[in-house]
PDB file of N, CA and C in Angstrom:
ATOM      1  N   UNK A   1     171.959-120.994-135.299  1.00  0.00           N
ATOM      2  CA  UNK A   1     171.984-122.177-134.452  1.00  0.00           C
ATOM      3  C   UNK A   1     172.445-121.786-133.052  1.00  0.00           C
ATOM      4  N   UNK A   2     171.683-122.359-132.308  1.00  0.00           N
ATOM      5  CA  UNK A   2     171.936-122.152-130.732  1.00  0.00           C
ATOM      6  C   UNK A   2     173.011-123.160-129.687  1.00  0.00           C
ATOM      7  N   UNK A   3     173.721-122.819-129.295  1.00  0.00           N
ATOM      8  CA  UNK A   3     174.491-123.764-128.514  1.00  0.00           C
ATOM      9  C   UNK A   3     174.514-124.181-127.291  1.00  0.00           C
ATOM     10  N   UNK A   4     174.335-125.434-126.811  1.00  0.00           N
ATOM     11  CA  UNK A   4     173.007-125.625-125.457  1.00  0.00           C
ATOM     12  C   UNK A   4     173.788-126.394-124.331  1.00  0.00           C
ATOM     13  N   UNK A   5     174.204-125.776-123.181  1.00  0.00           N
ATOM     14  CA  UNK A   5     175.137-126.697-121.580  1.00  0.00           C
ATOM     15  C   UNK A   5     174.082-127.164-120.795  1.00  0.00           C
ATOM     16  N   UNK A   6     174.292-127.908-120.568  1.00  0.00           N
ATOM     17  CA  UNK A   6     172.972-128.476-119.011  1.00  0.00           C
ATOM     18  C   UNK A   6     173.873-128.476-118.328  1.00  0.00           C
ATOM     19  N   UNK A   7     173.182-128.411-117.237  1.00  0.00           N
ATOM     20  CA  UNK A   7     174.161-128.761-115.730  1.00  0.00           C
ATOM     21  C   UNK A   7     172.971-128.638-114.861  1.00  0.00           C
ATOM     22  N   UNK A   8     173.202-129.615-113.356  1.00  0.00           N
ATOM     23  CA  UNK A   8     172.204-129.921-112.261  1.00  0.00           C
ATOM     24  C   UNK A   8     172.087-131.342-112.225  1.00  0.00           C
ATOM     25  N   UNK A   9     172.529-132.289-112.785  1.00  0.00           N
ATOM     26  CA  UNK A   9     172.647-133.536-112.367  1.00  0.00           C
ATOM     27  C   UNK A   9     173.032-133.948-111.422  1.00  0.00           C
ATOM     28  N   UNK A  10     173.476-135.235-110.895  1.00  0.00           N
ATOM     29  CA  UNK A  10     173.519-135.836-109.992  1.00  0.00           C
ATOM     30  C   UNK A  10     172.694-136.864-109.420  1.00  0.00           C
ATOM     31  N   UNK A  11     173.493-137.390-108.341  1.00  0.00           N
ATOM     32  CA  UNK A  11     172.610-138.886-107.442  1.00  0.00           C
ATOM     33  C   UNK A  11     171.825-138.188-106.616  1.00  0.00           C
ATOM     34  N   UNK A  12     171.129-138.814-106.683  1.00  0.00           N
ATOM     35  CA  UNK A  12     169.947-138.520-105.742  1.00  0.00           C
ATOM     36  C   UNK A  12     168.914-140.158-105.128  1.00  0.00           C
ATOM     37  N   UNK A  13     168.136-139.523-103.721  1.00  0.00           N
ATOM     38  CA  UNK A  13     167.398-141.269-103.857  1.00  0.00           C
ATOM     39  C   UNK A  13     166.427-141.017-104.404  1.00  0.00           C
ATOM     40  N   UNK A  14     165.689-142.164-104.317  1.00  0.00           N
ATOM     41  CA  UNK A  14     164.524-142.203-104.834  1.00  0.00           C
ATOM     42  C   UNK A  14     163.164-140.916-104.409  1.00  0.00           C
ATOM     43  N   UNK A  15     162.558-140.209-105.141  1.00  0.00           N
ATOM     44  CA  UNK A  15     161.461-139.516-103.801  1.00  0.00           C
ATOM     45  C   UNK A  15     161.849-137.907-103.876  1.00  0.00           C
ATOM     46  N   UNK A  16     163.420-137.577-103.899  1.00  0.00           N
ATOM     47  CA  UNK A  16     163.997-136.782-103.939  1.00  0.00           C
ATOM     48  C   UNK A  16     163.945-135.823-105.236  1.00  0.00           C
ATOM     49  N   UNK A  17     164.334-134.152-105.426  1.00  0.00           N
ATOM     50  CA  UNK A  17     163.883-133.617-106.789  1.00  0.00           C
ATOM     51  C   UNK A  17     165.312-133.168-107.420  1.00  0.00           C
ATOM     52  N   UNK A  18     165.119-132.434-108.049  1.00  0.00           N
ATOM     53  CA  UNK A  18     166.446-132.012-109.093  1.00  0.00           C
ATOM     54  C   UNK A  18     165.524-131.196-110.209  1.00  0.00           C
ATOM     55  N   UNK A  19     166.785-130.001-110.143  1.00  0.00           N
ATOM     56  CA  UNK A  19     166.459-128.767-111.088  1.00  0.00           C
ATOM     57  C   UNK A  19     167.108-129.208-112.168  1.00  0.00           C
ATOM     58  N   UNK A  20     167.127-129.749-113.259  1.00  0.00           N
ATOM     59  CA  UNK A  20     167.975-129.595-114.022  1.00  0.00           C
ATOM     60  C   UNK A  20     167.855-127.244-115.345  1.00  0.00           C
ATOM     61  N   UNK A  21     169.780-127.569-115.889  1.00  0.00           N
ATOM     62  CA  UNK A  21     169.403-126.046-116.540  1.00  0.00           C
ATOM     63  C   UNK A  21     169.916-126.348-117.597  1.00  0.00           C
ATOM     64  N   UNK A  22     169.259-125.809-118.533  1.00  0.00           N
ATOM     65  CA  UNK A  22     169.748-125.830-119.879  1.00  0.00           C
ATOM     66  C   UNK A  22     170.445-124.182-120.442  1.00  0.00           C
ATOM     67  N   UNK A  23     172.072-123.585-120.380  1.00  0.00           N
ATOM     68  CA  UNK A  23     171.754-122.468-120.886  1.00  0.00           C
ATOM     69  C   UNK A  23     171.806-122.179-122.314  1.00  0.00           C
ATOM     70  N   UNK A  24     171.781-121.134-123.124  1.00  0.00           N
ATOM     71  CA  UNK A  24     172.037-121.378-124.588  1.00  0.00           C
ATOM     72  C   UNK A  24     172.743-119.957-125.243  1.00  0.00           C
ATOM     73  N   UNK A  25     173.827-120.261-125.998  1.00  0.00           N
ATOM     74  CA  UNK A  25     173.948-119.175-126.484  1.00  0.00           C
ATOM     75  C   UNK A  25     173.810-119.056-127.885  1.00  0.00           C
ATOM     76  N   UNK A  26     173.719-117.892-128.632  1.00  0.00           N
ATOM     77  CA  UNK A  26     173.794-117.949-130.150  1.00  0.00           C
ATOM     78  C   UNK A  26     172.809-116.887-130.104  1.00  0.00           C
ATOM     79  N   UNK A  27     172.288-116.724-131.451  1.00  0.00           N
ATOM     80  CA  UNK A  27     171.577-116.078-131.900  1.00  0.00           C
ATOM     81  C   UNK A  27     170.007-117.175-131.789  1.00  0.00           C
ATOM     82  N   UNK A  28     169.252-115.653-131.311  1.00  0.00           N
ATOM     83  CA  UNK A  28     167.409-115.858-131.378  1.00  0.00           C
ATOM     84  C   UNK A  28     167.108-117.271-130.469  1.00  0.00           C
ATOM     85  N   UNK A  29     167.731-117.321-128.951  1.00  0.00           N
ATOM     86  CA  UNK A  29     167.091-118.046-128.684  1.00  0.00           C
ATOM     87  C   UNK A  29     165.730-118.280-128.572  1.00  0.00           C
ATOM     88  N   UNK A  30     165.157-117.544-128.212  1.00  0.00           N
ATOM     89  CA  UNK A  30     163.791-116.833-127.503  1.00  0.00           C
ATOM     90  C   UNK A  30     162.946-117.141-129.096  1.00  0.00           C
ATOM     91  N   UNK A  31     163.470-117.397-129.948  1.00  0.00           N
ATOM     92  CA  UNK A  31     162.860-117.952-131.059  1.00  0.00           C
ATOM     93  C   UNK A  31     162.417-119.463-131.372  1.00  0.00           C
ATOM     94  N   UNK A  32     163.062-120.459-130.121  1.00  0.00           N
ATOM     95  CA  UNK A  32     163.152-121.388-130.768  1.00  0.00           C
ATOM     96  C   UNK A  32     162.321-122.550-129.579  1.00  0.00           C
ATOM     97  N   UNK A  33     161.992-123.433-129.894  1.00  0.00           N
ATOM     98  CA  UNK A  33     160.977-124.521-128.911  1.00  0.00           C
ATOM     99  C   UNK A  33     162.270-124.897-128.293  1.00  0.00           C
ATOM    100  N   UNK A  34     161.979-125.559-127.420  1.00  0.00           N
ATOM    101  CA  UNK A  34     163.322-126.183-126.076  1.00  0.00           C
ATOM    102  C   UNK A  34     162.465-127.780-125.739  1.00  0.00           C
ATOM    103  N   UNK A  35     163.119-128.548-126.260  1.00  0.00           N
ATOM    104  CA  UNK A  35     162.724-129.809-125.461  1.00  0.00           C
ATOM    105  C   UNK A  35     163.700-130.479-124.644  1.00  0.00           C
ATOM    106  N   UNK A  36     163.307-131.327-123.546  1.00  0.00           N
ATOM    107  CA  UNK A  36     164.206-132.396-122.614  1.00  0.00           C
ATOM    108  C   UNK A  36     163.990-133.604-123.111  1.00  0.00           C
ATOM    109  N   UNK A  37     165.333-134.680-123.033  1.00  0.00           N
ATOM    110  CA  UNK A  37     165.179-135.750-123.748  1.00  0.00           C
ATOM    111  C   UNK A  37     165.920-136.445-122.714  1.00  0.00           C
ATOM    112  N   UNK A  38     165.976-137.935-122.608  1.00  0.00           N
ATOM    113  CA  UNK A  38     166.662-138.709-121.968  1.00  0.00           C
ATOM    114  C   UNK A  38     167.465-139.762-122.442  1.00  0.00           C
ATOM    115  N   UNK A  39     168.120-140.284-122.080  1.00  0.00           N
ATOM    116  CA  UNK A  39     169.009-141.983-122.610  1.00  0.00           C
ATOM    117  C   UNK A  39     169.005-142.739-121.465  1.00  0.00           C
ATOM    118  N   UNK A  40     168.676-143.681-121.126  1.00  0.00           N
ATOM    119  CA  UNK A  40     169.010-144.820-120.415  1.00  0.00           C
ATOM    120  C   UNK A  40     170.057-145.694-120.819  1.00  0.00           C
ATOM    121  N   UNK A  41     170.762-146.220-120.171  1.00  0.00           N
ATOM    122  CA  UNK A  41     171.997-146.872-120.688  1.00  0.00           C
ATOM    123  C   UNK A  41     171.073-148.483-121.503  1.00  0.00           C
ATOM    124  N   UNK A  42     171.580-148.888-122.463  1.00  0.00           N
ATOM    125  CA  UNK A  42     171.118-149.767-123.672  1.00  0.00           C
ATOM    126  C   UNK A  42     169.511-149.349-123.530  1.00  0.00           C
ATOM    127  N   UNK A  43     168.978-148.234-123.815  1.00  0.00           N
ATOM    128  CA  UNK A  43     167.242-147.509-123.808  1.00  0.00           C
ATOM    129  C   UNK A  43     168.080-146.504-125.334  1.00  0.00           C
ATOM    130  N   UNK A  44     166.848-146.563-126.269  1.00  0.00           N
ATOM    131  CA  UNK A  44     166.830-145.188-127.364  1.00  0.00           C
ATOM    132  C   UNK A  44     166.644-144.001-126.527  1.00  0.00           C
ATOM    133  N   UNK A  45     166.989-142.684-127.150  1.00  0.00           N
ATOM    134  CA  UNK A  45     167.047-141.528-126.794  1.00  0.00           C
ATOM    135  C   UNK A  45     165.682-141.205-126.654  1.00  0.00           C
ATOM    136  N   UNK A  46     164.755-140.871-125.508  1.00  0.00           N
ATOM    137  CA  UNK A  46     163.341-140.772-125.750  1.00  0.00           C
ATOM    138  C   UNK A  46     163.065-139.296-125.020  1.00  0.00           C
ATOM    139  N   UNK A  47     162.074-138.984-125.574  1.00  0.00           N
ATOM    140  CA  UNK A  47     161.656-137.816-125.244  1.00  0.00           C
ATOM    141  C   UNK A  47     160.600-137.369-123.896  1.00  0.00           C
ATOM    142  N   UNK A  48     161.248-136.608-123.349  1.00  0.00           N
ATOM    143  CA  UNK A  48     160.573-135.884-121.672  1.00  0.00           C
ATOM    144  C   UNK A  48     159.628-135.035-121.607  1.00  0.00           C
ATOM    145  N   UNK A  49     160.306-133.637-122.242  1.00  0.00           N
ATOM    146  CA  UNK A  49     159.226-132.472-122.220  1.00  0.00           C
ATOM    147  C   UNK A  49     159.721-131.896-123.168  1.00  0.00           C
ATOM    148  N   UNK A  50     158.659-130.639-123.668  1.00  0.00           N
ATOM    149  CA  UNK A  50     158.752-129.462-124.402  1.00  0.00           C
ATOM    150  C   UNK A  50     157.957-128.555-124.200  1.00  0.00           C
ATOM    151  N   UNK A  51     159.018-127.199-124.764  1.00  0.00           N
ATOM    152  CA  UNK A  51     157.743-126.001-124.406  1.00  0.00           C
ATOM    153  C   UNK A  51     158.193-125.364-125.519  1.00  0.00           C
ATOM    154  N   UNK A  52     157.260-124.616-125.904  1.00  0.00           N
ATOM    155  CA  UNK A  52     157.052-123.416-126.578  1.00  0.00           C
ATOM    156  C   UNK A  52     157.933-122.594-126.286  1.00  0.00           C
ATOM    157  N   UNK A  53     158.576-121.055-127.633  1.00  0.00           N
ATOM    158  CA  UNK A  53     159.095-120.185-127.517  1.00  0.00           C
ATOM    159  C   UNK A  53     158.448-119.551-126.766  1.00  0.00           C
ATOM    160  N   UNK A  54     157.037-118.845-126.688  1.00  0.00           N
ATOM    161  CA  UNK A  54     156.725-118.072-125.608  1.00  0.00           C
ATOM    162  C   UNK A  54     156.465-118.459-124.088  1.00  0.00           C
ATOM    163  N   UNK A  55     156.735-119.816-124.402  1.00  0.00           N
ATOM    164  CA  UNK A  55     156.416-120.234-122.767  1.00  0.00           C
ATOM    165  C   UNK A  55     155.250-120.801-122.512  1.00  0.00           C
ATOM    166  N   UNK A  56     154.116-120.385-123.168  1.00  0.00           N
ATOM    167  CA  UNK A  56     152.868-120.802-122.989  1.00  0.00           C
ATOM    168  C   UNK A  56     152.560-122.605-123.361  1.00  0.00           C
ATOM    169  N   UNK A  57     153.034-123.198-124.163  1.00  0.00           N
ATOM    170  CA  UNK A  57     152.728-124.594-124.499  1.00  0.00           C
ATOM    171  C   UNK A  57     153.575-125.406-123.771  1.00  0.00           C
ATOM    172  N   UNK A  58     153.133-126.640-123.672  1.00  0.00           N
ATOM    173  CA  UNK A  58     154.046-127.588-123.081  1.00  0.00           C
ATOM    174  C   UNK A  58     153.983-128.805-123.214  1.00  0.00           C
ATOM    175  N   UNK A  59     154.485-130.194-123.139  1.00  0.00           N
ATOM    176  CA  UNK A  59     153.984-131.026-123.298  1.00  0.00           C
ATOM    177  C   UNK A  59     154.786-131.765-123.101  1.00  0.00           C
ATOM    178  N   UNK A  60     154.306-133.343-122.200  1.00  0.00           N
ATOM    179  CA  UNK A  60     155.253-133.884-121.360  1.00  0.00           C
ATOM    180  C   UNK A  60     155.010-135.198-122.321  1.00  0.00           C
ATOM    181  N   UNK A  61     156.045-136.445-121.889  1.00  0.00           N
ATOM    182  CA  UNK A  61     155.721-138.083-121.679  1.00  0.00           C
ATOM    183  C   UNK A  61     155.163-138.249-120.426  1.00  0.00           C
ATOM    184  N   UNK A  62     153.819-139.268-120.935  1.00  0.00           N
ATOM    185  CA  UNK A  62     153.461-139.790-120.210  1.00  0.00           C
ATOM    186  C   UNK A  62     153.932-140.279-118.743  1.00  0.00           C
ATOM    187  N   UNK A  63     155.210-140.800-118.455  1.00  0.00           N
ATOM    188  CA  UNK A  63     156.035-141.280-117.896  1.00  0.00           C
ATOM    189  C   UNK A  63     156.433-139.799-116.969  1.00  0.00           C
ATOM    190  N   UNK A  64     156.337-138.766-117.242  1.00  0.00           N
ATOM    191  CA  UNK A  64     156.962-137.900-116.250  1.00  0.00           C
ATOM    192  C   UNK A  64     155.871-136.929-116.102  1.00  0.00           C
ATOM    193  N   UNK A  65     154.445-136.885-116.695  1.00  0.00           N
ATOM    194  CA  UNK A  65     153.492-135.896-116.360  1.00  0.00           C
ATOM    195  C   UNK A  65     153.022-136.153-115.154  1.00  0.00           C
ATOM    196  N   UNK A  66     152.903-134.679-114.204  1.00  0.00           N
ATOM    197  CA  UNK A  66     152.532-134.847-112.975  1.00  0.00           C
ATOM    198  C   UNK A  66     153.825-134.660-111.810  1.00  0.00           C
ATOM    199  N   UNK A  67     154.908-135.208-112.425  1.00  0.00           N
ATOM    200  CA  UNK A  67     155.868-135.050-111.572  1.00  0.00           C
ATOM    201  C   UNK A  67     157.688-134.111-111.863  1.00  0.00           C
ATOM    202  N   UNK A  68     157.311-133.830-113.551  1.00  0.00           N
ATOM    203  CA  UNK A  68     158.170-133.119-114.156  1.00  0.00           C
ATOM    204  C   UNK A  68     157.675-131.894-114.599  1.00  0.00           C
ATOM    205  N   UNK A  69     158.489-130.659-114.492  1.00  0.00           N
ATOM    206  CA  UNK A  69     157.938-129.225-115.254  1.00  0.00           C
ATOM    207  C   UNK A  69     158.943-128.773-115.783  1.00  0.00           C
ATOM    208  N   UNK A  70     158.873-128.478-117.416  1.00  0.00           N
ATOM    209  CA  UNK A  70     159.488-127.244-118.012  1.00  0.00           C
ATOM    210  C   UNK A  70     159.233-125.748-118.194  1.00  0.00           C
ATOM    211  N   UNK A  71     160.503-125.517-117.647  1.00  0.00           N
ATOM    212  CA  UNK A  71     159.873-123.653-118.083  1.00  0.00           C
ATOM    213  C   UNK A  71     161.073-123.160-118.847  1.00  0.00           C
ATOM    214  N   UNK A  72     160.966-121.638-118.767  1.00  0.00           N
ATOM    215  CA  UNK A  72     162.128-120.978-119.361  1.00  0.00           C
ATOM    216  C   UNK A  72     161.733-119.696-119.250  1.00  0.00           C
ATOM    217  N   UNK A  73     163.634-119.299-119.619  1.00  0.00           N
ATOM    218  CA  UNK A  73     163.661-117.647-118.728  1.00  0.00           C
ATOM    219  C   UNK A  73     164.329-117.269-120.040  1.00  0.00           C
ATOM    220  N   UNK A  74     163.536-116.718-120.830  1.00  0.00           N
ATOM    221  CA  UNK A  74     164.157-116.026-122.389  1.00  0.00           C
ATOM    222  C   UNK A  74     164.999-115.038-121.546  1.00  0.00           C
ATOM    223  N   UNK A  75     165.032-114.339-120.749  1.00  0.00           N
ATOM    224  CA  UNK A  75     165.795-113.323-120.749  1.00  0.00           C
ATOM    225  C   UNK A  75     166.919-113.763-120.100  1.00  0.00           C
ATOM    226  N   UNK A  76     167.095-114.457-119.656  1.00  0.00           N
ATOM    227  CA  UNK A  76     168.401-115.321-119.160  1.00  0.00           C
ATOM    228  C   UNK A  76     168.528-116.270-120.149  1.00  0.00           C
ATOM    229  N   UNK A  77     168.400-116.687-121.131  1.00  0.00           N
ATOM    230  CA  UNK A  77     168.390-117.943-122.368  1.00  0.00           C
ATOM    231  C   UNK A  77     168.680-118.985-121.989  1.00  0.00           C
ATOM    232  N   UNK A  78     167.556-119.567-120.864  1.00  0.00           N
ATOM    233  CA  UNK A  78     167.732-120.721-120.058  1.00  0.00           C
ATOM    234  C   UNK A  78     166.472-121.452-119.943  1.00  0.00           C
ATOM    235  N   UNK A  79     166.574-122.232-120.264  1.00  0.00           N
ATOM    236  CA  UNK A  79     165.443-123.505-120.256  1.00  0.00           C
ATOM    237  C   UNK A  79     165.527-124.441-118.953  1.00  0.00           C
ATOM    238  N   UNK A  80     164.713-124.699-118.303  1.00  0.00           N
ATOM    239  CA  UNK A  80     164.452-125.780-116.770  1.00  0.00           C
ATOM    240  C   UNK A  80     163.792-127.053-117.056  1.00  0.00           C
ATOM    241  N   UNK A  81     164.199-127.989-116.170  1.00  0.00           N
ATOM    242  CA  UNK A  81     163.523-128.703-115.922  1.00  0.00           C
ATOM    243  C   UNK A  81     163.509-129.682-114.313  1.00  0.00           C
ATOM    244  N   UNK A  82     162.351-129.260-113.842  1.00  0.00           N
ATOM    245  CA  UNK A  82     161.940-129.459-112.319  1.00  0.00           C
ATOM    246  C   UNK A  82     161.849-130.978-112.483  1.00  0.00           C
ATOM    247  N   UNK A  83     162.445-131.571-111.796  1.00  0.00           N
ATOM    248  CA  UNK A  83     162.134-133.127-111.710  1.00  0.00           C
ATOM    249  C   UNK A  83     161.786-133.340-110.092  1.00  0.00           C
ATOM    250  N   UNK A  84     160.641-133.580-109.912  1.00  0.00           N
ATOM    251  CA  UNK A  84     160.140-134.537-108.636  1.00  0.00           C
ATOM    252  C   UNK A  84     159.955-135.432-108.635  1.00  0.00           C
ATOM    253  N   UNK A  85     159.789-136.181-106.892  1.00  0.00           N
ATOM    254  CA  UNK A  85     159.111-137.931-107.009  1.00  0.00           C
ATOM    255  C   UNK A  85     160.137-138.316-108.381  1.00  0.00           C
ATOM    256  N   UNK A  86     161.045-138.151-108.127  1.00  0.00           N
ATOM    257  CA  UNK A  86     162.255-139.051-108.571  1.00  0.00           C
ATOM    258  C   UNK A  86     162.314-140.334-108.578  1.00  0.00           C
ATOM    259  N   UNK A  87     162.219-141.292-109.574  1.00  0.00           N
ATOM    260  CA  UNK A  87     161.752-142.894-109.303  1.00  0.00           C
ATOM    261  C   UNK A  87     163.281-143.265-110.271  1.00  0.00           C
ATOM    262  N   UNK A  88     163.782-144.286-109.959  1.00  0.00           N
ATOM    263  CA  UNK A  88     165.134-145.237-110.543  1.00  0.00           C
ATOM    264  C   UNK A  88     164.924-145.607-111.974  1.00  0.00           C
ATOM    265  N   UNK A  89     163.750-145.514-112.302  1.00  0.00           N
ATOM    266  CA  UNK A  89     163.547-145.463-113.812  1.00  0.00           C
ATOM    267  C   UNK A  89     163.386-143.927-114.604  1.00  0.00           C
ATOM    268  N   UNK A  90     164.135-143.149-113.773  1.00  0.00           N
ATOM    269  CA  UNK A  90     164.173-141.964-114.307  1.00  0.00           C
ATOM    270  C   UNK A  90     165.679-141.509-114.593  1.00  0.00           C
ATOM    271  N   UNK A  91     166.389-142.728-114.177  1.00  0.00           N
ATOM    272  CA  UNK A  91     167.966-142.281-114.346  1.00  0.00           C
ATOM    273  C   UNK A  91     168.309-142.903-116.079  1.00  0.00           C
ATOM    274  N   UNK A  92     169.229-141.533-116.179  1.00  0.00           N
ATOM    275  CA  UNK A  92     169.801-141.754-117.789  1.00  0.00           C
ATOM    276  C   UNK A  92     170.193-140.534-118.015  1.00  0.00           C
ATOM    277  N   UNK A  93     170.947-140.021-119.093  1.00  0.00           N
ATOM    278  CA  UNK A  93     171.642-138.635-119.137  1.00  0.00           C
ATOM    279  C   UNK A  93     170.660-138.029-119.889  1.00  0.00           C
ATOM    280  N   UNK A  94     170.876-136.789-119.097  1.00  0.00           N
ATOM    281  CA  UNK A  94     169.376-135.723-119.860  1.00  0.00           C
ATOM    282  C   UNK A  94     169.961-134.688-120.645  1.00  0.00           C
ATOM    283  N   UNK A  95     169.095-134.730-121.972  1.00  0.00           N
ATOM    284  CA  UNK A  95     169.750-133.593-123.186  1.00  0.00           C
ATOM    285  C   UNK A  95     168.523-132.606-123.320  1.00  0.00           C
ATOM    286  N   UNK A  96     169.457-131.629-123.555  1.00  0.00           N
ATOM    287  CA  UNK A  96     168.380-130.734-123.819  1.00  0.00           C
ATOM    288  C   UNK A  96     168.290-130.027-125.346  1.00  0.00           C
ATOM    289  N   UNK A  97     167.748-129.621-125.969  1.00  0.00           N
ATOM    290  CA  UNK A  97     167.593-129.563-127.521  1.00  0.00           C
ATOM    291  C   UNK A  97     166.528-128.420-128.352  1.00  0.00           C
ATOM    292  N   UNK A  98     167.297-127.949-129.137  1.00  0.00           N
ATOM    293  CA  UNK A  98     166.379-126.401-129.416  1.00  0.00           C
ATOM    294  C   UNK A  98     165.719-126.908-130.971  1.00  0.00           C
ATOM    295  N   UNK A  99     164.513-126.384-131.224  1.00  0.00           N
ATOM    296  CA  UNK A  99     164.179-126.446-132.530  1.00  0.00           C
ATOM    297  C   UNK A  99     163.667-125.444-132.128  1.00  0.00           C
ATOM    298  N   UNK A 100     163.511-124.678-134.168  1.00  0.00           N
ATOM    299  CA  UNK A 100     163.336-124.018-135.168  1.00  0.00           C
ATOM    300  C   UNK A 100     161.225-123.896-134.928  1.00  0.00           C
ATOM    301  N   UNK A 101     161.046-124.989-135.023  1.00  0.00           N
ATOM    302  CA  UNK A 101     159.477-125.051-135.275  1.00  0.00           C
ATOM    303  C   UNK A 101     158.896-125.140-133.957  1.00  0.00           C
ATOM    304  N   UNK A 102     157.484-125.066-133.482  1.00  0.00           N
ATOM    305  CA  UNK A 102     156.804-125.295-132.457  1.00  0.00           C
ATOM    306  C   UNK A 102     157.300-126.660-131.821  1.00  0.00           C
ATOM    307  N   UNK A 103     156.385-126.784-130.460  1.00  0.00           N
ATOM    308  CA  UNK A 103     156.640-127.957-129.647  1.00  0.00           C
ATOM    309  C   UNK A 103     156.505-129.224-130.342  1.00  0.00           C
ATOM    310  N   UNK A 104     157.372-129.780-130.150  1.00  0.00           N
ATOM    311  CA  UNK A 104     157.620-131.046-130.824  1.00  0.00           C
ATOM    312  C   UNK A 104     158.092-132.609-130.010  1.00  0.00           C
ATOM    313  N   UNK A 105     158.007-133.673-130.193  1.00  0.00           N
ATOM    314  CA  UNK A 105     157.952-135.131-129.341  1.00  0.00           C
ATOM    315  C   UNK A 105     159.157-135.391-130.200  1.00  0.00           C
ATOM    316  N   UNK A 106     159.243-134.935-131.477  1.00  0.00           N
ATOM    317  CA  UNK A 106     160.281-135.825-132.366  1.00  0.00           C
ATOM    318  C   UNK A 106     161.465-135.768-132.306  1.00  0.00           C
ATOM    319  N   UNK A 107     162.698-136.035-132.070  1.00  0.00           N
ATOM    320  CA  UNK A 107     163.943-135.778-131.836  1.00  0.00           C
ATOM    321  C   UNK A 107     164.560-135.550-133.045  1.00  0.00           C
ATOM    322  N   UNK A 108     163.882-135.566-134.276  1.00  0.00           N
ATOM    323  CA  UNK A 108     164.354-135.097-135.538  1.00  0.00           C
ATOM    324  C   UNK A 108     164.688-133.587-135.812  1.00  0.00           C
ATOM    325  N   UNK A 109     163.615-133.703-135.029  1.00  0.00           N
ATOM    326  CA  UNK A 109     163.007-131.694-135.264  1.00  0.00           C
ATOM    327  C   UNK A 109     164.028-130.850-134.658  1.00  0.00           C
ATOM    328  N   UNK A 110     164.751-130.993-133.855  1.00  0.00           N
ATOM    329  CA  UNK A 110     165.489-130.380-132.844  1.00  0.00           C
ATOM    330  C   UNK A 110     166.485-130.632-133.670  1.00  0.00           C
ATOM    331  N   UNK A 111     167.519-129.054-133.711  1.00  0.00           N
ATOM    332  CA  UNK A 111     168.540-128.995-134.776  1.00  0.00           C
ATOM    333  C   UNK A 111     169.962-128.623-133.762  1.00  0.00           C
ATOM    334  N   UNK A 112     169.507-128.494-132.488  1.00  0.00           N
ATOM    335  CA  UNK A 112     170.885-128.600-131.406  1.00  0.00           C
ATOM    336  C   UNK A 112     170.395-129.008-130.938  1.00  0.00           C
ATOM    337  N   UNK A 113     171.969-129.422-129.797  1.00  0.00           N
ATOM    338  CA  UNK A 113     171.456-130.427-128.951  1.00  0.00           C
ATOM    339  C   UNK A 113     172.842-130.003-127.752  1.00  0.00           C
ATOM    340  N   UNK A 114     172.712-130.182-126.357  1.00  0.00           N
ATOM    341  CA  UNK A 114     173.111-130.555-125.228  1.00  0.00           C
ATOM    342  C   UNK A 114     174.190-131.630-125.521  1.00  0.00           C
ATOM    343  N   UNK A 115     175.442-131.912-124.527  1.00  0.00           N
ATOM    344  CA  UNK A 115     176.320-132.475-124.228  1.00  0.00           C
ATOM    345  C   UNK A 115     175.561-133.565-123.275  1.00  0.00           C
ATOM    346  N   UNK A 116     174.337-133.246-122.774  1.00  0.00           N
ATOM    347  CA  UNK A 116     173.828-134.126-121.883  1.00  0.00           C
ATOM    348  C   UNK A 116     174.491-133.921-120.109  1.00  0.00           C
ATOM    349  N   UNK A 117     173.488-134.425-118.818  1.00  0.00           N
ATOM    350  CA  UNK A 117     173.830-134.407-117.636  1.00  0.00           C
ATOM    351  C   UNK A 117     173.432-135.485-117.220  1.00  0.00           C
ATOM    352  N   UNK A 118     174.059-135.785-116.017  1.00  0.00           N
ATOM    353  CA  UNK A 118     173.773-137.582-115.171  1.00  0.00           C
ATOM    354  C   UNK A 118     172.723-137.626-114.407  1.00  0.00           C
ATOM    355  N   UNK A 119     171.888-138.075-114.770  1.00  0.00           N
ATOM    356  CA  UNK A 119     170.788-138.105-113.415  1.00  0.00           C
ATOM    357  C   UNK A 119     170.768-139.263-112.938  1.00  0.00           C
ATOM    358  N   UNK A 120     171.062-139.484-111.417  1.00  0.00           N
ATOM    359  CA  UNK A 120     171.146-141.158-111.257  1.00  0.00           C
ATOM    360  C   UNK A 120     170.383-141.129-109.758  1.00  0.00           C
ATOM    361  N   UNK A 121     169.007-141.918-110.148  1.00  0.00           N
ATOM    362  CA  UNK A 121     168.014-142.048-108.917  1.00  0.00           C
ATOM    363  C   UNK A 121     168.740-143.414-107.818  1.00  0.00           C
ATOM    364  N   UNK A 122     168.701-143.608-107.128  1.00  0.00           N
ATOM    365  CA  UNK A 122     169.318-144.799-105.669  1.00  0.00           C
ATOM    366  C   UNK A 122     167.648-145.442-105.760  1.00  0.00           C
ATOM    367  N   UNK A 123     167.837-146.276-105.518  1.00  0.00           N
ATOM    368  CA  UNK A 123     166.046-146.722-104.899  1.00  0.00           C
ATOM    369  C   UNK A 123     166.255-147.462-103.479  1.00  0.00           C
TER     370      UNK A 123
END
C-alpha cells in the first residue's frame, strides 16, 4: 500500500490555473493507476481524472476535459494535476488516490487515498 500527500492548493480567481501534486511513498508505486477526486462542501466525493501506471491512458469527467491534465513522474513517485480556466464550480478539496488495477472512475477501486488539498476558485 502506497501512502499519498497533495499539496498546491489554494485561492485563486476565476480564469486562473493551479498545479496541484500528489507525492507517494511505499512500495511499487509505478505499479499502481493514480486518480484525482474532488468534494464540494454538502456534493459526494466525485471523480476528476485518472491515468494509467505507464502514463499512457487517461481519462477525465466530463466537467474538467479540455481544461484539466494528469500526468506523472514514476521516477519522482508523483502524480499532477494541471488545472486551468479555473471556474467557482471547481472549488472543493482535491484527493488523490492509488489503485491496484487499471484506470478507473470508481472510487471503490482506489485502495489509498490523500489527506486531500483546498482549491477555492473567487468568481
Amino acid at each position: 500500500q502506497v501512502q499519498l500527500v497533495e499539496s498546491g492548493g489554494g485561492l485563486v480567481q476565476a480564469g486562473d490555473s493551479l498545479r496541484l501534486s500528489c507525492v507517494a511513498s511505499g512500495r511499487n508505486f509505478a505499479l499502481h493507476a493514480m486518480g484525482w477526486f474532488r468534494q464540494a462542501p454538502g456534493k459526494e466525493r466525485e471523480f476528476v481524472a485518472t491515468i494509467s501506471w505507464t502514463g499512457v491512458e487517461t481519462d477525465y469527467a466530463d466537467s474538467v476535459k479540455g481544461r484539466f491534465t494528469i500526468s506523472r513522474d514514476n521516477a519522482k513517485n508523483t502524480v499532477f494535476l494541471q488545472m486551468n480556466s479555473l471556474k467557482s464550480e471547481d472549488t472543493a478539496v482535491y484527493y488523490c488516490a492509488a489503485s491496484r488495477g487499471g484506470i478507473t472512475k470508481l472510487s471503490t477501486d482506489y485502495t489509498s487515498w490523500g489527506q486531500g488539498t483546498q482549491v477555492t476558485v473567487s468568481s
